[in-house]
N, C-alpha and C. Protein backbone atom coordinates (compact mmCIF):
# COMPACT_ATOMS: atom_id res chain seq x y z
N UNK A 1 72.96 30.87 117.89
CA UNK A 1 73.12 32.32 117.91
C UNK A 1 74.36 32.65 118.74
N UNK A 2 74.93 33.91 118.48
CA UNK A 2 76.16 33.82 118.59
C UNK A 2 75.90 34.84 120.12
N UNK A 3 76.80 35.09 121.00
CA UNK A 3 76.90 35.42 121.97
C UNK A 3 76.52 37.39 122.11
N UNK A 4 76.81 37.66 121.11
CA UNK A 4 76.68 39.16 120.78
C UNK A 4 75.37 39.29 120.22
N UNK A 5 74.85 38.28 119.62
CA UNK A 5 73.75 38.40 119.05
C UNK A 5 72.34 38.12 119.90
N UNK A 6 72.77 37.38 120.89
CA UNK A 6 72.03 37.52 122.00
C UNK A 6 71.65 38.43 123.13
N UNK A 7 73.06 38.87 123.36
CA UNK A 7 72.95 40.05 124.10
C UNK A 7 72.05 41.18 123.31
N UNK A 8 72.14 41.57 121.72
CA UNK A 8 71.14 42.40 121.46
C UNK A 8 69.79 42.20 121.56
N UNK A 9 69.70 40.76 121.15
CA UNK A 9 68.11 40.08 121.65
C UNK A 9 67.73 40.50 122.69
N UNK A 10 68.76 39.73 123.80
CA UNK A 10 68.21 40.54 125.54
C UNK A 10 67.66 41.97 125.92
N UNK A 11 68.75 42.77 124.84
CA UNK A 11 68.27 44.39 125.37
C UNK A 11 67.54 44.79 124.50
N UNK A 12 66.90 44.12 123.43
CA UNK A 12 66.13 44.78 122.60
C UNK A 12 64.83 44.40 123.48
N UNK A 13 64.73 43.37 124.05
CA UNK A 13 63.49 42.81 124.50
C UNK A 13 62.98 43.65 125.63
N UNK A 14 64.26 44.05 126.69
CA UNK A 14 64.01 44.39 127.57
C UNK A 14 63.69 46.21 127.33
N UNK A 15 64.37 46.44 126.50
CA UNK A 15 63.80 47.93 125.89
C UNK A 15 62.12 47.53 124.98
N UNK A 16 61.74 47.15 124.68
CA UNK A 16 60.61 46.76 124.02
C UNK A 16 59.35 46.95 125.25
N UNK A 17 59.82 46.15 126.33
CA UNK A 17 58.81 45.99 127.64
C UNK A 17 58.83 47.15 128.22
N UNK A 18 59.96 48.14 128.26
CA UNK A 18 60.17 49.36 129.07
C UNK A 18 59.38 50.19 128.26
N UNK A 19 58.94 50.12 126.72
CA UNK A 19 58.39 50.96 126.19
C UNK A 19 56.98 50.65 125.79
N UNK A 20 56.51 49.44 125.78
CA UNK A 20 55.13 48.73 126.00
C UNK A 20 54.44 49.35 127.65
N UNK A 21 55.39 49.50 128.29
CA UNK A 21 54.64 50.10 130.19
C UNK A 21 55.38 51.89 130.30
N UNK A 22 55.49 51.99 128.68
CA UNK A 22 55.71 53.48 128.66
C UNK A 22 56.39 54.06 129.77
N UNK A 23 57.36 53.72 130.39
CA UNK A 23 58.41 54.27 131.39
C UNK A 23 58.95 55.24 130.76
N UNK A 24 59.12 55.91 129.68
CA UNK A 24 60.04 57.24 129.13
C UNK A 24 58.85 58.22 129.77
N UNK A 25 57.99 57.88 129.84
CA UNK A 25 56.28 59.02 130.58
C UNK A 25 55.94 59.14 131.83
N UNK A 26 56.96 58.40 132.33
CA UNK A 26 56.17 57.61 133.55
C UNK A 26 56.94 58.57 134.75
N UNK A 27 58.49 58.78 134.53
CA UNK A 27 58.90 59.86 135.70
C UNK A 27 60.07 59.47 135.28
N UNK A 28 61.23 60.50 135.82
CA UNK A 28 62.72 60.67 135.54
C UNK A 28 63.24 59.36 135.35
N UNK A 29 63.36 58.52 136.32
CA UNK A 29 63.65 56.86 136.57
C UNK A 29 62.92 56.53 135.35
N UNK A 30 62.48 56.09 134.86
CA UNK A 30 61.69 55.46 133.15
C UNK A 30 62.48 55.76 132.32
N UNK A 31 62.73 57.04 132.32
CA UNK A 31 63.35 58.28 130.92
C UNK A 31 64.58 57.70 131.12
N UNK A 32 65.77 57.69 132.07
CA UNK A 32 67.11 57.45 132.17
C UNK A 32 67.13 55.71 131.84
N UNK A 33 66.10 54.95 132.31
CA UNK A 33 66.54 53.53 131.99
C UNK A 33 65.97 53.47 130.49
N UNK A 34 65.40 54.27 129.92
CA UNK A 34 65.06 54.17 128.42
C UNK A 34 66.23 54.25 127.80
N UNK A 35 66.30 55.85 128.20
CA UNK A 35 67.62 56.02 127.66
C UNK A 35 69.02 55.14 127.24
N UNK A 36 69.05 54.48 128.83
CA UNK A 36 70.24 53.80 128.92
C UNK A 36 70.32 52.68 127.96
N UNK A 37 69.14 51.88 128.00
CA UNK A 37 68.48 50.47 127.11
C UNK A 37 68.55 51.12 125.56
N UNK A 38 68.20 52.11 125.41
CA UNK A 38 68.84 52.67 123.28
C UNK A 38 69.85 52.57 123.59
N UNK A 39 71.01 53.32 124.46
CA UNK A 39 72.05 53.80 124.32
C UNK A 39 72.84 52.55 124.07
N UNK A 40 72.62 51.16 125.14
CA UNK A 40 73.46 49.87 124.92
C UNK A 40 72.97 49.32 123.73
N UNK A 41 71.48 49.15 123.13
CA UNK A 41 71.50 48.66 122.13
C UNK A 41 72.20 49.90 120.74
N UNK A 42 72.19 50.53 120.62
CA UNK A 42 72.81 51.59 119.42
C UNK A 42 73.97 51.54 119.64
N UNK A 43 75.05 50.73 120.46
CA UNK A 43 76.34 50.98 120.23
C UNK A 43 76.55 49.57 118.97
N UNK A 44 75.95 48.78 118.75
CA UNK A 44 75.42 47.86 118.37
C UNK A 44 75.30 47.86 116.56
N UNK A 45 75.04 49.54 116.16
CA UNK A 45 74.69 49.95 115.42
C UNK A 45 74.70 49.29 113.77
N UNK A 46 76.36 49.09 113.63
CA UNK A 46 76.54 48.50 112.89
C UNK A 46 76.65 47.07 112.08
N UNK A 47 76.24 46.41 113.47
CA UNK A 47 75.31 45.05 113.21
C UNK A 47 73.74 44.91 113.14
N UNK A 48 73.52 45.85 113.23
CA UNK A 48 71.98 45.78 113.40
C UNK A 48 71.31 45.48 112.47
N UNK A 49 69.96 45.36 111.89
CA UNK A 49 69.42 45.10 111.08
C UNK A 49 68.73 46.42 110.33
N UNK A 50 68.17 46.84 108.97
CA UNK A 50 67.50 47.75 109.42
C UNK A 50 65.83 47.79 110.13
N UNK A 51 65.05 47.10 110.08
CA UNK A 51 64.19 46.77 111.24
C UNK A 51 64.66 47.06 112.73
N UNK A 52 65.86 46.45 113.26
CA UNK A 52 66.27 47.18 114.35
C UNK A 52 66.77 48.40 114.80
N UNK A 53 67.38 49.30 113.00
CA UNK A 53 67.63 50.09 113.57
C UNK A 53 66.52 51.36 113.62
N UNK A 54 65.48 50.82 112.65
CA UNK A 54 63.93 52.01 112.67
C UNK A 54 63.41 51.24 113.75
N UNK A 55 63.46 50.32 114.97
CA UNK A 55 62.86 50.44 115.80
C UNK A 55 63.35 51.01 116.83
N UNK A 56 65.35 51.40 117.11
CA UNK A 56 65.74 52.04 117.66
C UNK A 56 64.81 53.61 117.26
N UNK A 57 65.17 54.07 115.97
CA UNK A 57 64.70 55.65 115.82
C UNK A 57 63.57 55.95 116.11
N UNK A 58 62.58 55.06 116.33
CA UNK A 58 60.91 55.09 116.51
C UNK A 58 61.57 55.41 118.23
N UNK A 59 61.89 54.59 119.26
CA UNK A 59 61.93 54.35 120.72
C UNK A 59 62.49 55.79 120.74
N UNK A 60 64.03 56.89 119.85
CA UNK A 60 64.12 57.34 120.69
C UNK A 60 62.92 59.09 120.55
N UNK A 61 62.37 59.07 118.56
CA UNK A 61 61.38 59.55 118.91
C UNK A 61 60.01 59.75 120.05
N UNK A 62 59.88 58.48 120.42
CA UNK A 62 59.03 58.85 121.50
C UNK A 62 59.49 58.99 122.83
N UNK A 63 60.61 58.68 122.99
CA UNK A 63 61.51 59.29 124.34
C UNK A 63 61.40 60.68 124.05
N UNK A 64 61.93 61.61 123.10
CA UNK A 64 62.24 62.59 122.66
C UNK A 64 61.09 63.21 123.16
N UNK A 65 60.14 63.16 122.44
CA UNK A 65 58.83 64.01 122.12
C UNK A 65 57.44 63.16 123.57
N UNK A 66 57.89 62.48 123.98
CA UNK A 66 57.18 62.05 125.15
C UNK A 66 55.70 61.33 125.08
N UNK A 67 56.02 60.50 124.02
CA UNK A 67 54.86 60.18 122.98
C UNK A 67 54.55 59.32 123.55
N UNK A 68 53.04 58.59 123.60
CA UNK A 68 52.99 56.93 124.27
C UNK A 68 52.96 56.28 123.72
N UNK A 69 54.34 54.70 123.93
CA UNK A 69 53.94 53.89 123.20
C UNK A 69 52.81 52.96 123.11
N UNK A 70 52.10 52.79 121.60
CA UNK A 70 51.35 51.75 121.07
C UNK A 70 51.69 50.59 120.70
């Protein structure tokens, strides 16, 4: 795997766990590192898969709307 392609691995994972312990709900600090974790993976965009990129639009729906993740 190629070096870029890892790095999305890394932050997809680590956005995955931030949204499994629902930190976008949790208080300001949650919401901004959510944020930040879409924002680095979506620059990404155009390599993405589409699986990655409806799991980006799912994360930032429930950021958005303050939904808990399941």
């Amino acid at each position: 795997m190629n070096k870029v392609r890892e790095k999305i691995e890394e932050r997809f994972d680590t956005l995955e766990d931030a949204l499994k312990n629902n930190k976008h709900i949790a208080g300001p600090e949650g919401l901004l590192e959510i944020h930040t974790l879409i924002a680095q993976v979506a620059k990404f965009w155009s390599v993405l898969s589409g699986t990655q990129r409806d799991y980006i639009n799912a994360a930032r729906y429930a950021v958005d709307d303050q939904v808990k993740w399941d």
